[in-house]
PDB file of N, CA and C in Angstrom:
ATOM      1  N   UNK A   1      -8.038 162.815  68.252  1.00  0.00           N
ATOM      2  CA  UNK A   1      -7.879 164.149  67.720  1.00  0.00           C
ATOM      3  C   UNK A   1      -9.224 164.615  67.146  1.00  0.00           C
ATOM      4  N   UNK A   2      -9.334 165.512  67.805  1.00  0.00           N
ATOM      5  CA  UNK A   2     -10.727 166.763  66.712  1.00  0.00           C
ATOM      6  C   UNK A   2     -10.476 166.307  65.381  1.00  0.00           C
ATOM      7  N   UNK A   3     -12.514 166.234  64.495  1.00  0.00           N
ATOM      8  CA  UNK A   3     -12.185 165.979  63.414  1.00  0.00           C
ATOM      9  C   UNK A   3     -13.701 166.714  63.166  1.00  0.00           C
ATOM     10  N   UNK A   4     -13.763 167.426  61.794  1.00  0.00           N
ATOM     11  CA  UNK A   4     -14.828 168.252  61.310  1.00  0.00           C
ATOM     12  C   UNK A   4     -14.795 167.343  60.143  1.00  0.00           C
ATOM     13  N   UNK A   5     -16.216 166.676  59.762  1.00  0.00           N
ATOM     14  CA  UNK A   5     -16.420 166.129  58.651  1.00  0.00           C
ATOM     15  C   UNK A   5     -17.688 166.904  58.152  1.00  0.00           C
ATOM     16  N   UNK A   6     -17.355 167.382  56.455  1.00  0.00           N
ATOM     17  CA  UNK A   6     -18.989 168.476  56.236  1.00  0.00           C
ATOM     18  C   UNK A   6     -19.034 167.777  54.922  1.00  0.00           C
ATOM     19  N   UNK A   7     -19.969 167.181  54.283  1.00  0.00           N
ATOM     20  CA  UNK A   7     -20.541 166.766  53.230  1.00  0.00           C
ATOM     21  C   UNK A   7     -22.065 167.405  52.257  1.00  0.00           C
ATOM     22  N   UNK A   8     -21.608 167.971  51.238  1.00  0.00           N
ATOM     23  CA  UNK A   8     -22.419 168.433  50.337  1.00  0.00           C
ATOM     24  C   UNK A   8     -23.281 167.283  49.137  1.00  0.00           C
ATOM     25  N   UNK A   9     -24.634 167.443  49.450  1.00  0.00           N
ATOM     26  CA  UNK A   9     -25.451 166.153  48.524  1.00  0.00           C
ATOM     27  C   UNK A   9     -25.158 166.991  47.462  1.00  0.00           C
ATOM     28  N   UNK A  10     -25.018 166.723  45.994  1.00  0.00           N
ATOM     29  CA  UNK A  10     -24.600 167.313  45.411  1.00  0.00           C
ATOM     30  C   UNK A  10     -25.969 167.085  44.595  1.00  0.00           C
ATOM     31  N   UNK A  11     -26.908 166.392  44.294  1.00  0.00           N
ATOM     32  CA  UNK A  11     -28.208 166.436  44.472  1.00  0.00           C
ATOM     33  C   UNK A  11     -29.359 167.680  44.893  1.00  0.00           C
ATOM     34  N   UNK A  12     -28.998 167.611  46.180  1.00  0.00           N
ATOM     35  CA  UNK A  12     -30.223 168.352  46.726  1.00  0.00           C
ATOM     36  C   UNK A  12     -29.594 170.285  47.671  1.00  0.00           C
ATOM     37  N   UNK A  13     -28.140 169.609  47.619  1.00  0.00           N
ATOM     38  CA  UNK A  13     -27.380 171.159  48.137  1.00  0.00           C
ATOM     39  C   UNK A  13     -27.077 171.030  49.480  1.00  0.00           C
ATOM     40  N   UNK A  14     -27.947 169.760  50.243  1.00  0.00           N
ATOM     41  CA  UNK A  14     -27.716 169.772  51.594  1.00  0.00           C
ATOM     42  C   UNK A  14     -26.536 169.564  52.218  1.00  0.00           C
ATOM     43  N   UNK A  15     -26.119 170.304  53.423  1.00  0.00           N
ATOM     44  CA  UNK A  15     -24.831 169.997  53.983  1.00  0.00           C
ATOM     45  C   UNK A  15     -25.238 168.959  55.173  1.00  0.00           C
ATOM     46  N   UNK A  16     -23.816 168.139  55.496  1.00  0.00           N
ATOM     47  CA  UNK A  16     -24.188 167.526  56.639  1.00  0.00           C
ATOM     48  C   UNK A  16     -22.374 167.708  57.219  1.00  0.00           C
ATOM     49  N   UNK A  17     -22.600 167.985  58.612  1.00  0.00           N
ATOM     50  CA  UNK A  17     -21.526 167.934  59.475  1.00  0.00           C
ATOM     51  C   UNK A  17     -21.775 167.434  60.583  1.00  0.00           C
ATOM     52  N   UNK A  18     -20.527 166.416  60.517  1.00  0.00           N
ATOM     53  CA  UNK A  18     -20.421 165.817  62.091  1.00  0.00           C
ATOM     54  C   UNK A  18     -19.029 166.145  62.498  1.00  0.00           C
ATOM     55  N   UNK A  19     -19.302 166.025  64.203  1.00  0.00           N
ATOM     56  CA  UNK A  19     -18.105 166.849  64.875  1.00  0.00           C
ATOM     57  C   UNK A  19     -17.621 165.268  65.140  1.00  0.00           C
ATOM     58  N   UNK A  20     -16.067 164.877  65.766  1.00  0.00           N
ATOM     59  CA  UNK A  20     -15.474 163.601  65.997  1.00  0.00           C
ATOM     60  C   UNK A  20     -14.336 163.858  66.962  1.00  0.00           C
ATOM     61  N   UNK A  21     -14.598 163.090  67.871  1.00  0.00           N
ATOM     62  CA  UNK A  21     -13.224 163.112  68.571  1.00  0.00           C
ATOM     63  C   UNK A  21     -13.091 164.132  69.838  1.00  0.00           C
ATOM     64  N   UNK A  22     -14.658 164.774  69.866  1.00  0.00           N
ATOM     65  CA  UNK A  22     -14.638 165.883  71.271  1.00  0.00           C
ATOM     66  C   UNK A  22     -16.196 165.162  71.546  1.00  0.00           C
ATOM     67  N   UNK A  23     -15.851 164.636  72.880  1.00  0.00           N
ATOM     68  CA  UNK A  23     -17.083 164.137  73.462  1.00  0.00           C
ATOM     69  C   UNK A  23     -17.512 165.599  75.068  1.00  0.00           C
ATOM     70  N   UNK A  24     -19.032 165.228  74.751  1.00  0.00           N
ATOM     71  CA  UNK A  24     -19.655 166.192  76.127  1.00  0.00           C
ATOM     72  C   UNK A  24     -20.161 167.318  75.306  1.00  0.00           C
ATOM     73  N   UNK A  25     -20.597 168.451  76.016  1.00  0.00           N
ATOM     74  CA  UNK A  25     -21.309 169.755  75.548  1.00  0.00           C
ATOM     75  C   UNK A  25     -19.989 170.433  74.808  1.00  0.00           C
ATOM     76  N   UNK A  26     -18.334 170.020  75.172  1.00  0.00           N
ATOM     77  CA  UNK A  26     -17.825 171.197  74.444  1.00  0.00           C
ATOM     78  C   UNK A  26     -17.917 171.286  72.820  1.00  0.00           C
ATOM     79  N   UNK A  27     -18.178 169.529  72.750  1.00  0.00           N
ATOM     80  CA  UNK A  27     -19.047 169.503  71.273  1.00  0.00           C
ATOM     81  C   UNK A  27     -19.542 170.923  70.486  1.00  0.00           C
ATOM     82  N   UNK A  28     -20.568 171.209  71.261  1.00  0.00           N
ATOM     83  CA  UNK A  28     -21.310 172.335  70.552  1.00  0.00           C
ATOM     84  C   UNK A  28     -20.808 173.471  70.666  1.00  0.00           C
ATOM     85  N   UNK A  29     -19.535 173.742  71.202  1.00  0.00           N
ATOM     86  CA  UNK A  29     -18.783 174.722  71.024  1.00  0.00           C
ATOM     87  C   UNK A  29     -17.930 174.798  69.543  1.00  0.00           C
ATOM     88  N   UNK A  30     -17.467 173.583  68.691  1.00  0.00           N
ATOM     89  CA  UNK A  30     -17.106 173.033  68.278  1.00  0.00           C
ATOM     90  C   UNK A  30     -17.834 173.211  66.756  1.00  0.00           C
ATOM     91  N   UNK A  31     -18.960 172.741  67.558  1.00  0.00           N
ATOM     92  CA  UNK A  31     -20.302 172.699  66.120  1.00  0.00           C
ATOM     93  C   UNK A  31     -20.389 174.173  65.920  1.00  0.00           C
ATOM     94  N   UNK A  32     -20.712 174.701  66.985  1.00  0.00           N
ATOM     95  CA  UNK A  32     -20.717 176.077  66.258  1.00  0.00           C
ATOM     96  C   UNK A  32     -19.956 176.761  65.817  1.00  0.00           C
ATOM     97  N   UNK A  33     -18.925 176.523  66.147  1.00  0.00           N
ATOM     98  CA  UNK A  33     -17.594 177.220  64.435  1.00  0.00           C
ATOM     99  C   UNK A  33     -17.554 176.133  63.437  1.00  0.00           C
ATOM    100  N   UNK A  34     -17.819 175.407  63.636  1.00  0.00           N
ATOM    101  CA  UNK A  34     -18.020 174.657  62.132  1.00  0.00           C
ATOM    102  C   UNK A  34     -19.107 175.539  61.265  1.00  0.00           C
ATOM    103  N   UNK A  35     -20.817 175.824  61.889  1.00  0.00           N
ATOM    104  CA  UNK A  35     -21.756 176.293  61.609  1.00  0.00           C
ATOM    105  C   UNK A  35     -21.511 178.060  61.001  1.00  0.00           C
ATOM    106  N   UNK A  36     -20.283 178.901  61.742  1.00  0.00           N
ATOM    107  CA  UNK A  36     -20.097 179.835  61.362  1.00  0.00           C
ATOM    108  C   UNK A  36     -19.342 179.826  59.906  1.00  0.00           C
ATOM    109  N   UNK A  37     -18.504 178.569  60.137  1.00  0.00           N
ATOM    110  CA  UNK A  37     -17.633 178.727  58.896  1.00  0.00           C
ATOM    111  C   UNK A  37     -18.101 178.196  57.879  1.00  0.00           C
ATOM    112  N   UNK A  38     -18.860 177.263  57.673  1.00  0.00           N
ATOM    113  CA  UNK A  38     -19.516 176.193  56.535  1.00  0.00           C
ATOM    114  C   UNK A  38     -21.229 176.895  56.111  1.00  0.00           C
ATOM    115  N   UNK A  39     -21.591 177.206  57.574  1.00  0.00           N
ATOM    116  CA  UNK A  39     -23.194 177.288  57.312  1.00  0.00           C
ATOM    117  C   UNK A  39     -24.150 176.219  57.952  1.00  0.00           C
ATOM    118  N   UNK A  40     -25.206 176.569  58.023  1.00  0.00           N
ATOM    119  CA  UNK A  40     -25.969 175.780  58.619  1.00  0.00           C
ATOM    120  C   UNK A  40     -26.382 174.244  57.955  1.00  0.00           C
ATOM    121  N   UNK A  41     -26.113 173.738  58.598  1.00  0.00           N
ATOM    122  CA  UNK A  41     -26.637 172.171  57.823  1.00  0.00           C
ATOM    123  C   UNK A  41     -27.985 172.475  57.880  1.00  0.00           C
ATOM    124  N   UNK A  42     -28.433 171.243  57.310  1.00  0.00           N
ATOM    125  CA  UNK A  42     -29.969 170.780  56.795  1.00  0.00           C
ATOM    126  C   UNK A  42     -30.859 170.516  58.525  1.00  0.00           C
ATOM    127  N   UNK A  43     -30.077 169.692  58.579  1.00  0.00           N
ATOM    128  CA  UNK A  43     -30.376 168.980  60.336  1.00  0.00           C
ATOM    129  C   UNK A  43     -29.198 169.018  61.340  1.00  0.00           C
ATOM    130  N   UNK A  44     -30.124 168.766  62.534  1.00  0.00           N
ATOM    131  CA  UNK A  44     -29.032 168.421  63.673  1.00  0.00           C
ATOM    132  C   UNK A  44     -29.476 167.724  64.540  1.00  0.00           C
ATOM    133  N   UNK A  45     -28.344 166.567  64.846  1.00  0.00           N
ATOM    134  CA  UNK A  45     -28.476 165.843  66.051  1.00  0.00           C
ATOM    135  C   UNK A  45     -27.666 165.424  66.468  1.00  0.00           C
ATOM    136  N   UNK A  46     -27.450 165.116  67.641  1.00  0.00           N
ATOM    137  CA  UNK A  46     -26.396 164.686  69.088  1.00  0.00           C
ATOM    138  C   UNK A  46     -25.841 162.876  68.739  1.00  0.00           C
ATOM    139  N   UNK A  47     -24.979 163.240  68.515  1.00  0.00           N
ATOM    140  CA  UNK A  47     -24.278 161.672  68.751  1.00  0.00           C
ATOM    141  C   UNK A  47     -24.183 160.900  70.197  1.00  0.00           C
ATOM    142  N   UNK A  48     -24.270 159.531  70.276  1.00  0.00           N
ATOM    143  CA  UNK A  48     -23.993 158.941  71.444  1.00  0.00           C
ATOM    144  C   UNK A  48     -22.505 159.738  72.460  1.00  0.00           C
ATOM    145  N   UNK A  49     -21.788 159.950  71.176  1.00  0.00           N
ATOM    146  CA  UNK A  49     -20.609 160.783  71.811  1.00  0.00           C
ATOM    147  C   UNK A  49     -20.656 161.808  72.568  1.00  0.00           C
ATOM    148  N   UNK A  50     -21.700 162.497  71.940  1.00  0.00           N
ATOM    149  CA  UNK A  50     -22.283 164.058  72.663  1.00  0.00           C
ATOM    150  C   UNK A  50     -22.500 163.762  74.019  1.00  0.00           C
ATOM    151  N   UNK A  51     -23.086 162.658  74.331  1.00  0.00           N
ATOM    152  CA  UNK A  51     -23.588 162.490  75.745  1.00  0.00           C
ATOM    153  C   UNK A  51     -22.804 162.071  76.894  1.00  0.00           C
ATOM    154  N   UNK A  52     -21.486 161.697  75.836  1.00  0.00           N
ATOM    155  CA  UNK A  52     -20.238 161.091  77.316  1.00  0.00           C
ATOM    156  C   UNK A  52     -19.745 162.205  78.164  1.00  0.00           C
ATOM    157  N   UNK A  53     -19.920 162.096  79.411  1.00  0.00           N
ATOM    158  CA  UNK A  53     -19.267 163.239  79.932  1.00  0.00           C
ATOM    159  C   UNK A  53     -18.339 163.306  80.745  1.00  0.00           C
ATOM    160  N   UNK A  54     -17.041 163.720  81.163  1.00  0.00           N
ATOM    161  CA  UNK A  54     -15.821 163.460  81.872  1.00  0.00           C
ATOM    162  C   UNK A  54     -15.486 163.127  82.889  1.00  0.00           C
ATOM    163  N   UNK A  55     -15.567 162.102  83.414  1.00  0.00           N
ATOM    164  CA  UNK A  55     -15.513 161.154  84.634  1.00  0.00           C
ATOM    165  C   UNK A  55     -13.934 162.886  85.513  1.00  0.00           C
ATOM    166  N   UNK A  56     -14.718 163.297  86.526  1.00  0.00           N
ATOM    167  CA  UNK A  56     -14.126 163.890  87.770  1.00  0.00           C
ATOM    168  C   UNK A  56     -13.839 163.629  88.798  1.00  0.00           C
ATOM    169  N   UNK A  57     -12.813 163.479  89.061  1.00  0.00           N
ATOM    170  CA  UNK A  57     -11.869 162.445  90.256  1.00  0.00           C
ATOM    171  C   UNK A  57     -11.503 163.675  91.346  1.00  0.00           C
ATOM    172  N   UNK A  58     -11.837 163.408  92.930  1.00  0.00           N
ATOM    173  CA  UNK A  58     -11.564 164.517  93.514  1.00  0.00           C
ATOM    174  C   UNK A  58      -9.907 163.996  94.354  1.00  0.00           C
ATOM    175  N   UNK A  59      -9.045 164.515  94.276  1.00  0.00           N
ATOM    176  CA  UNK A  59      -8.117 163.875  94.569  1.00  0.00           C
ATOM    177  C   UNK A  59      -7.617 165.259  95.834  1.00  0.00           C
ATOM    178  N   UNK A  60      -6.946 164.139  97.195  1.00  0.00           N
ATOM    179  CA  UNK A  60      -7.020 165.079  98.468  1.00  0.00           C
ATOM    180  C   UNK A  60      -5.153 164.930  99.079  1.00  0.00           C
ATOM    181  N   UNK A  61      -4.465 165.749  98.790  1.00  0.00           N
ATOM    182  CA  UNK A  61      -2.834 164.987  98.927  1.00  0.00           C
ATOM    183  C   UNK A  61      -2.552 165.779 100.092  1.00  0.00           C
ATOM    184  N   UNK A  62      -1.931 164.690 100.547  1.00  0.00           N
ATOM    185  CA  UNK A  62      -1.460 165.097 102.388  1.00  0.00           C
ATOM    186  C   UNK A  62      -0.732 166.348 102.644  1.00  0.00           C
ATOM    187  N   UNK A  63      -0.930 166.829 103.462  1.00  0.00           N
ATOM    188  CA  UNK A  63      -0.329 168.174 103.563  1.00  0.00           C
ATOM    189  C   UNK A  63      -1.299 169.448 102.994  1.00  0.00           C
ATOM    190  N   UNK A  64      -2.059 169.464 102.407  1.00  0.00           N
ATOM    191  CA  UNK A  64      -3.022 170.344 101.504  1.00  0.00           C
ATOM    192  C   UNK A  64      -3.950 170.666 102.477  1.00  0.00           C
ATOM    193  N   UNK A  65      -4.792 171.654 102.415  1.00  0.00           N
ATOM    194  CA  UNK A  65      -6.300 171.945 103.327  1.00  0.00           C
ATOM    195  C   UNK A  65      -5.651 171.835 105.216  1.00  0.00           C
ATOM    196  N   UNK A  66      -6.462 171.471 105.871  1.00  0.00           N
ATOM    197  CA  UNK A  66      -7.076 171.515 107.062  1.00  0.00           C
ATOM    198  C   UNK A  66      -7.206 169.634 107.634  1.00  0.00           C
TER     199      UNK A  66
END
């Protein structure tokens, strides 16, 4: 399940958000309503997660096409 985690240093003011549970680019669809609703964090960077991307299976069932 989707998970928005946003943490305030209570120190220095900085936010930090990580996105969880949506792997690939729709990530940053993701990040960016977090970013509209919270604000811009301090930094940004891509999790190993960010980079998995959805294994596409072409599947051909008899009777279909030519």
């Amino acid at each position: 399940m989707p998970e928005i985690e946003s943490t305030i240093n209570e120190t220095t003011g900085d936010l930090t958000v990580q996105v969880k549970g949506v792997a690939g680019p729709t990530c940053e669809d993701v990040a960016k309503l977090a970013r509209e609703l919270l604000g811009t964090p301090a930094s940004e960077k891509n999790t190993p997660e960010y980079f998995v991307r959805p294994r596409i299976q072409r599947q051909i069932r008899p009777g279909q096409g030519t």
